[in-house]
Protein backbone atom coordinates (compact mmCIF):
# COMPACT_ATOMS: atom_id res chain seq x y z
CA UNK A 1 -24.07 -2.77 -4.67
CA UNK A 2 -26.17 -5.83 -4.64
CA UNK A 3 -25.71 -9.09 -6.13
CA UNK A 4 -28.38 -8.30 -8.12
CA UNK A 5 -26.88 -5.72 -10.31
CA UNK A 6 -26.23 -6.35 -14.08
CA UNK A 7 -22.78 -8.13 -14.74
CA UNK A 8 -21.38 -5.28 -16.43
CA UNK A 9 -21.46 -3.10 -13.81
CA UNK A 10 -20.60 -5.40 -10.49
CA UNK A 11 -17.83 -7.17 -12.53
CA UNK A 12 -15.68 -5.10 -14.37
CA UNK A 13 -12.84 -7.99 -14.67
CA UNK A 14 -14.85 -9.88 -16.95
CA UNK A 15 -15.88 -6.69 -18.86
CA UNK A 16 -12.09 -5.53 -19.10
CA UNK A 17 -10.83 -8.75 -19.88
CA UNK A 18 -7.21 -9.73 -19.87
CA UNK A 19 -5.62 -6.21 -20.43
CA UNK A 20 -4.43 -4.66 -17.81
CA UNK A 21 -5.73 -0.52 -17.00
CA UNK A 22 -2.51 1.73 -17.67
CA UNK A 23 -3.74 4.13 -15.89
CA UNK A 24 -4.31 2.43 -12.70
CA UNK A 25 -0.78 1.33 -13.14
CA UNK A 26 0.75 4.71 -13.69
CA UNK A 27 -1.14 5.62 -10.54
CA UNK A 28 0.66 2.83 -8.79
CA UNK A 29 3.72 4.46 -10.42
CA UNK A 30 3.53 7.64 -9.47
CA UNK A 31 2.51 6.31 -5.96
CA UNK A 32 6.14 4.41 -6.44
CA UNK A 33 7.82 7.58 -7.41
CA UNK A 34 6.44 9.76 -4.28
CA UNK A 35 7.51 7.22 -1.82
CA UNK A 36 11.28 7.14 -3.82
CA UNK A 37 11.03 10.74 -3.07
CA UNK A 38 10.55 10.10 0.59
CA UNK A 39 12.82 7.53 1.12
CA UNK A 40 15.31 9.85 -0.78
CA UNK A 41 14.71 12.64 1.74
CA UNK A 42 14.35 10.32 4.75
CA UNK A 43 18.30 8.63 3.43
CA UNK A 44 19.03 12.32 3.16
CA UNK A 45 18.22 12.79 6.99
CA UNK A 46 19.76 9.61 7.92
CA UNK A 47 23.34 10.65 6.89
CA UNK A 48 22.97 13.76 8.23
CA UNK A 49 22.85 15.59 4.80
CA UNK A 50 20.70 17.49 5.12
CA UNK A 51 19.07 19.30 8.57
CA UNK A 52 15.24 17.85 8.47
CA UNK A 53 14.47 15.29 10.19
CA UNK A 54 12.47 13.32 7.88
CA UNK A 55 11.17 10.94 9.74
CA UNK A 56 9.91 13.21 12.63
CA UNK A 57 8.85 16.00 10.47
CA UNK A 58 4.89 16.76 10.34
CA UNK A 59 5.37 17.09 6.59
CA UNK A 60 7.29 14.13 6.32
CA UNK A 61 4.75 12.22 8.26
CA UNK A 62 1.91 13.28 5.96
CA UNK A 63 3.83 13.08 3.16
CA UNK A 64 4.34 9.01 3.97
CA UNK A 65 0.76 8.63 5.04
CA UNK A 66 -0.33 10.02 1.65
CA UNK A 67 1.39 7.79 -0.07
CA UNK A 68 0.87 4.87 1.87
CA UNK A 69 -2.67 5.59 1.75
CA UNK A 70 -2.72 5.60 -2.08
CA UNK A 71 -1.13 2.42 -2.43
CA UNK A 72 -3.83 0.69 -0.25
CA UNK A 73 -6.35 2.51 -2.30
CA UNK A 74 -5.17 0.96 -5.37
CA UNK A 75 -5.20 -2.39 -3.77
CA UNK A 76 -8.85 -2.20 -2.95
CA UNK A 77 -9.69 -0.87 -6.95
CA UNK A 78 -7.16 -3.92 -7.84
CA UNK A 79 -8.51 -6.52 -5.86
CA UNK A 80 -12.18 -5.26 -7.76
CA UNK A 81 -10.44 -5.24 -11.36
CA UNK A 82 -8.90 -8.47 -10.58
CA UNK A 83 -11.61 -10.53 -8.90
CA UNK A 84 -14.64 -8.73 -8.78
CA UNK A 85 -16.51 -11.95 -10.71
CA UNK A 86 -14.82 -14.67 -9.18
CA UNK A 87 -11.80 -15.06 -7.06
CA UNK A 88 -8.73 -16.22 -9.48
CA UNK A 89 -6.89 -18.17 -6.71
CA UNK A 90 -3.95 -18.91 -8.56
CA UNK A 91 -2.62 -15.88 -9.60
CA UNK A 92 -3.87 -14.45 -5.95
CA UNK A 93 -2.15 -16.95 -4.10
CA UNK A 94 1.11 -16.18 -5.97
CA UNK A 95 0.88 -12.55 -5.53
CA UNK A 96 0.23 -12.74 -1.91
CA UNK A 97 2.69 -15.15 -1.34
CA UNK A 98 4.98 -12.69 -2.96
CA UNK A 99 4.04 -9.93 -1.40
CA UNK A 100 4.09 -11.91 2.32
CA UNK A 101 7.81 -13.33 1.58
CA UNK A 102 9.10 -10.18 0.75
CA UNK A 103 7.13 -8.08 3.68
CA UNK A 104 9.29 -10.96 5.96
CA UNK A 105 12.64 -9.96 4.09
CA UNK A 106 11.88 -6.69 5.31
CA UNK A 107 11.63 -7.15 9.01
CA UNK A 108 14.82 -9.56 8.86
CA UNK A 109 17.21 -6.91 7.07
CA UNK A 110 15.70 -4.13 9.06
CA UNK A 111 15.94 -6.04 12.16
CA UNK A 112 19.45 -6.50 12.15
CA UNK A 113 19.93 -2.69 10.16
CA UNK A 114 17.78 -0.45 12.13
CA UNK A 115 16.83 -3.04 15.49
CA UNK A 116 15.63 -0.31 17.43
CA UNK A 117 13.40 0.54 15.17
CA UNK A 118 13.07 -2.56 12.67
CA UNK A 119 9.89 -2.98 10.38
CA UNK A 120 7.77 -5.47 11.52
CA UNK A 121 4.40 -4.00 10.45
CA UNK A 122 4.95 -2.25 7.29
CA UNK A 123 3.15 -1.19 4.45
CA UNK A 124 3.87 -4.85 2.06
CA UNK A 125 2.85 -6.85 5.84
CA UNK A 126 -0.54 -4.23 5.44
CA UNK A 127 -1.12 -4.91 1.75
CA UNK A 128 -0.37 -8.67 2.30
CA UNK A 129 -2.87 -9.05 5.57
CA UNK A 130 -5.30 -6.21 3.78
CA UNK A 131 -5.77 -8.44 0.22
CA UNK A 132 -7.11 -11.37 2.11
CA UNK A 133 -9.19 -9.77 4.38
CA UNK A 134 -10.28 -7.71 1.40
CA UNK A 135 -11.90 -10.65 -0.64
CA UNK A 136 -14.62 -10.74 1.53
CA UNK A 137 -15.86 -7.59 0.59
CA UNK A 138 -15.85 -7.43 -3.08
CA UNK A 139 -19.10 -8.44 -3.34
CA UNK A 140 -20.35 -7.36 0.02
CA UNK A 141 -22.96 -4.64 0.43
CA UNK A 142 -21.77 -1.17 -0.16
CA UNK A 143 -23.72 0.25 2.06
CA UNK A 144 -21.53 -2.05 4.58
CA UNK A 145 -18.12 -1.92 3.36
CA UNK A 146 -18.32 2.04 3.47
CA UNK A 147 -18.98 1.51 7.38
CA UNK A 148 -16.73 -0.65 8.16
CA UNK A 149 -14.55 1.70 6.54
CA UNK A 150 -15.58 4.29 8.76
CA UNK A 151 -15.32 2.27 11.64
CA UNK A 152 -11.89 1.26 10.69
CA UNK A 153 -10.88 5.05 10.44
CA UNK A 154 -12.43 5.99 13.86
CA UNK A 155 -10.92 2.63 15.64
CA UNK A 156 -7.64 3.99 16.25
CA UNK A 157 -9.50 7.28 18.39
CA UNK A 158 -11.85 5.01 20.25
CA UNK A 159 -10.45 1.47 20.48
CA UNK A 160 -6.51 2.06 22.01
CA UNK A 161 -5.72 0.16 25.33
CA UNK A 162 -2.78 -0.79 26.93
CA UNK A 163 -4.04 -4.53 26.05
CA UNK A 164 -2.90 -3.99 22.53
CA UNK A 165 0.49 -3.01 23.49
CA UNK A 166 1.79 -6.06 22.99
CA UNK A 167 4.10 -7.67 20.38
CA UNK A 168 1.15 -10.12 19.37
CA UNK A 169 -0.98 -7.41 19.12
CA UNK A 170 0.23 -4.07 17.56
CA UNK A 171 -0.74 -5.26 14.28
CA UNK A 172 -4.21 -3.89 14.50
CA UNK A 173 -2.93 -0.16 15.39
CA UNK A 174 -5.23 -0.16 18.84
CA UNK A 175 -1.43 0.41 21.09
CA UNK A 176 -1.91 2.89 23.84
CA UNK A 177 1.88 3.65 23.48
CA UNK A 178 3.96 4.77 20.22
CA UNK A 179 5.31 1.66 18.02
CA UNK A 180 8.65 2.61 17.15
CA UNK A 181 9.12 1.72 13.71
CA UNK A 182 10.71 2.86 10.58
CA UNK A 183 7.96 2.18 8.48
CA UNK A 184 4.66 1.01 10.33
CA UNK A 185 1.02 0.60 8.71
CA UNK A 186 -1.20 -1.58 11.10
CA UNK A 187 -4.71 -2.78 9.71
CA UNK A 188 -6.42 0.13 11.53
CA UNK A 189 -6.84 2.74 10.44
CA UNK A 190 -5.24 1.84 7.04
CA UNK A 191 -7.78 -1.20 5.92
CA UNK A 192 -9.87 1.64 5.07
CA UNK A 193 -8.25 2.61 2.68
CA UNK A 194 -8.62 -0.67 0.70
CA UNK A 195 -12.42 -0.88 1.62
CA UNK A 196 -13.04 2.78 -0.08
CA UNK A 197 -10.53 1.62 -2.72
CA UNK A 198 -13.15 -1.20 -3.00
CA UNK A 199 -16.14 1.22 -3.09
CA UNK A 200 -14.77 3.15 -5.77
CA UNK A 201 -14.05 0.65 -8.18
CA UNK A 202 -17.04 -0.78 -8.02
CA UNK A 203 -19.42 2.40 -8.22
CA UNK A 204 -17.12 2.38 -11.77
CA UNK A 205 -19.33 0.41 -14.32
CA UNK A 206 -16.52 -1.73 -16.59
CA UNK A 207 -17.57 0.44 -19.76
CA UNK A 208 -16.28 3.77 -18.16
CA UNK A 209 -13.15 2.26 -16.97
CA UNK A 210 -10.30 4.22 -19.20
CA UNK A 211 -8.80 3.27 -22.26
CA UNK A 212 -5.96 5.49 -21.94
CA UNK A 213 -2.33 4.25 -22.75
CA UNK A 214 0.57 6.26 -22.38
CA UNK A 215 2.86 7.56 -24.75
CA UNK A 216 5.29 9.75 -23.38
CA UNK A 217 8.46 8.20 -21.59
CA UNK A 218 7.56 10.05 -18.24
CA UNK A 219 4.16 8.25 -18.46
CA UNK A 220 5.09 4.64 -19.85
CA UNK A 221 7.80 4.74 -17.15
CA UNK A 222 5.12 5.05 -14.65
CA UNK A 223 3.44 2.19 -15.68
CA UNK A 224 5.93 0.07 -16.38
CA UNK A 225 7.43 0.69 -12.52
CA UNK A 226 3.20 0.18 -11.73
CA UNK A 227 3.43 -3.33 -13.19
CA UNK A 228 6.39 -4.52 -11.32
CA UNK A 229 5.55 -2.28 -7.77
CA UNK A 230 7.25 -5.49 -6.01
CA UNK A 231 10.28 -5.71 -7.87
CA UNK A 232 11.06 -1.29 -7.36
CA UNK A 233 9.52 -1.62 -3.80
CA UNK A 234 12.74 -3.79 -2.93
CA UNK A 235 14.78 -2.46 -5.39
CA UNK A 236 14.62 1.51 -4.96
CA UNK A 237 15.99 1.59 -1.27
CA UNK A 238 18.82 -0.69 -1.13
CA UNK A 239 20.22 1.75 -4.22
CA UNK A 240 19.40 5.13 -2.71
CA UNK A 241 21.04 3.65 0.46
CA UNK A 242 24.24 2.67 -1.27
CA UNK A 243 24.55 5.99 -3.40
CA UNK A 244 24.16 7.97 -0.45
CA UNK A 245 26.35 6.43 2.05
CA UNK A 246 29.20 6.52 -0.79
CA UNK A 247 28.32 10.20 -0.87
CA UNK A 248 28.26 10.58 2.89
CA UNK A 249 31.89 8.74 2.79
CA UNK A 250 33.12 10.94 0.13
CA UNK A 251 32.03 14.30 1.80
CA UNK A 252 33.23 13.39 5.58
C-alpha cells in the first residue's frame, strides 16, 4: 500500500487508539495454549511417559511449526497495530529489550540443561531479531514486502551451503547440515511469516478491525495469557517440567 493512501486505512494504530484488540490477543492465547500442549507432549516424551517421540515425530514437527508460525504472524499484524503511523520507540525498545533478555535466559538454562541440544536460535531470539527488521516494512510497498516474503520462504530450498554452517552463521537457516536444537526458528524461512503478518494487517482498514471482547472464562483467559505472552512463555515450561519429573519420580 502506498504512502499515499488515506490515514484510516494505512494506520490503523491511530484509528484504534489506545485499546488494545482482544481478539488478536486471544489469538496470541490460543497460540500460547497450543504450544503448552506441545511442550506438554514433548515433557511427556522426555520422561519416557509416554512412547512418541515428540520431538522427532512428523506430527510433532508440524504441530511446532504451526504454532511457531502463528506467533510470528501475530508479530507482523502487532508491529502494524502498534506502529503502523509512527514508530513508538519507547514502548518498542522496552518490549524488545524484554523479549532479547529473556531469549538469552533461554540459551543459558538450556545450555547447561539440554547442552547437546541447547536453544540458541529459538522462537523469542526470532521474534526479537524479526521486530526490528520488521519496522522497515510497515510502510514499505506491498507489492514488495509480499516478495520478500516469498523469497524468504524459498531461501531455505535455494540458498543452503556449507558456508552457513557455522556458529556465526546458522541464524539465517541457510546450514547445509541439521542444527541440533530443542527449539530452533532461524530468520529464514520464518521472517515470512511476520512480513505476511504485515500484509494482512494492513490490507485491514482500522474501521473493520473487531470490536469483539470476550466474555466467557475460556475466552478472557485467552486474552489475558495474550497480554502477558512473555510472562507464560517463561512461566509454562519450568512448571510442566517440575510436575512431570515429580510424576516420573513417583511412578519409577
Amino acid at each position: 500500500m502506498s504512502d499515499a493512501a488515506e490515514p484510516s486505512r494505512r494506520s490503523p494504530a491511530l484509528a484504534i487508539g489506545a485499546g488494545r484488540i482482544e481478539a488478536v490477543d486471544a489469538a496470541r492465547g490460543a497460540a500460547l495454549l497450543a504450544m503448552a500442549i506441545y511442550h506438554f507432549s514433548w515433557d511427556l516424551s522426555f520422561f519416557q511417559l509416554i512412547a512418541t517421540p515428540v520431538g522427532t515425530d512428523p506430527a510433532g514437527k508440524w504441530f511446532a511449526r504451526a504454532i511457531a508460525g502463528s506467533f510470528l504472524f501475530l508479530v507482523g499484524v502487532s508491529l502494524v497495530l502498534g506502529h503502523g503511523e509512527r514508530i513508538r520507540w519507547p514502548p518498542f525498545t522496552r518490549r524488545v529489550a524484554m523479549i532479547a533478555a529473556a531469549a538469552a535466559a533461554v540459551t543459558v538454562v538450556t545450555y547447561f540443561a539440554f547442552p547437546g541440544s541447547y536453544i540458541f536460535f529459538g522462537i523469542l531470539h526470532c521474534i526479537a531479531v524479526s521486530s526490528l527488521i520488521g519496522l522497515a516494512f510497515l510502510r514499505a510497498p506491498l507489492a514488495l514486502v509480499i516478495a520478500l516474503a516469498v523469497a524468504c520462504l524459498a531461501a531455505p530450498w535455494l540458498l543452503t551451503s556449507p558456508a552457513f554452517n557455522s556458529v556465526g552463521w546458522v541464524w539465517l537457516g541457510l546450514a547445509s547440515e541439521q542444527v541440533p536444537s530443542n527449539d530452533y526458528n532461524p530468520l529464514l524461512p520464518w521472517f515470512a511469516m511476520v512480513l505476511l503478518g504485515i500484509t494482512v494487517a494492513r490490507l485491514i482498514p482500522s474501521k473493520s478491525w473487531p470490536t469483539w471482547q470476550p466474555r466467557d472464562p475460556v475466552t478472557r483467559t485467552l486474552a489475558l495469557a495474550g497480554r502477558h505472552s512473555l510472562l507464560f512463555y517463561l512461566a509454562h515450561q519450568p512448571v510442566l517440567l517440575g510436575v512431570l519429573w515429580l510424576v516420573s519420580k513417583a511412578t519409577g
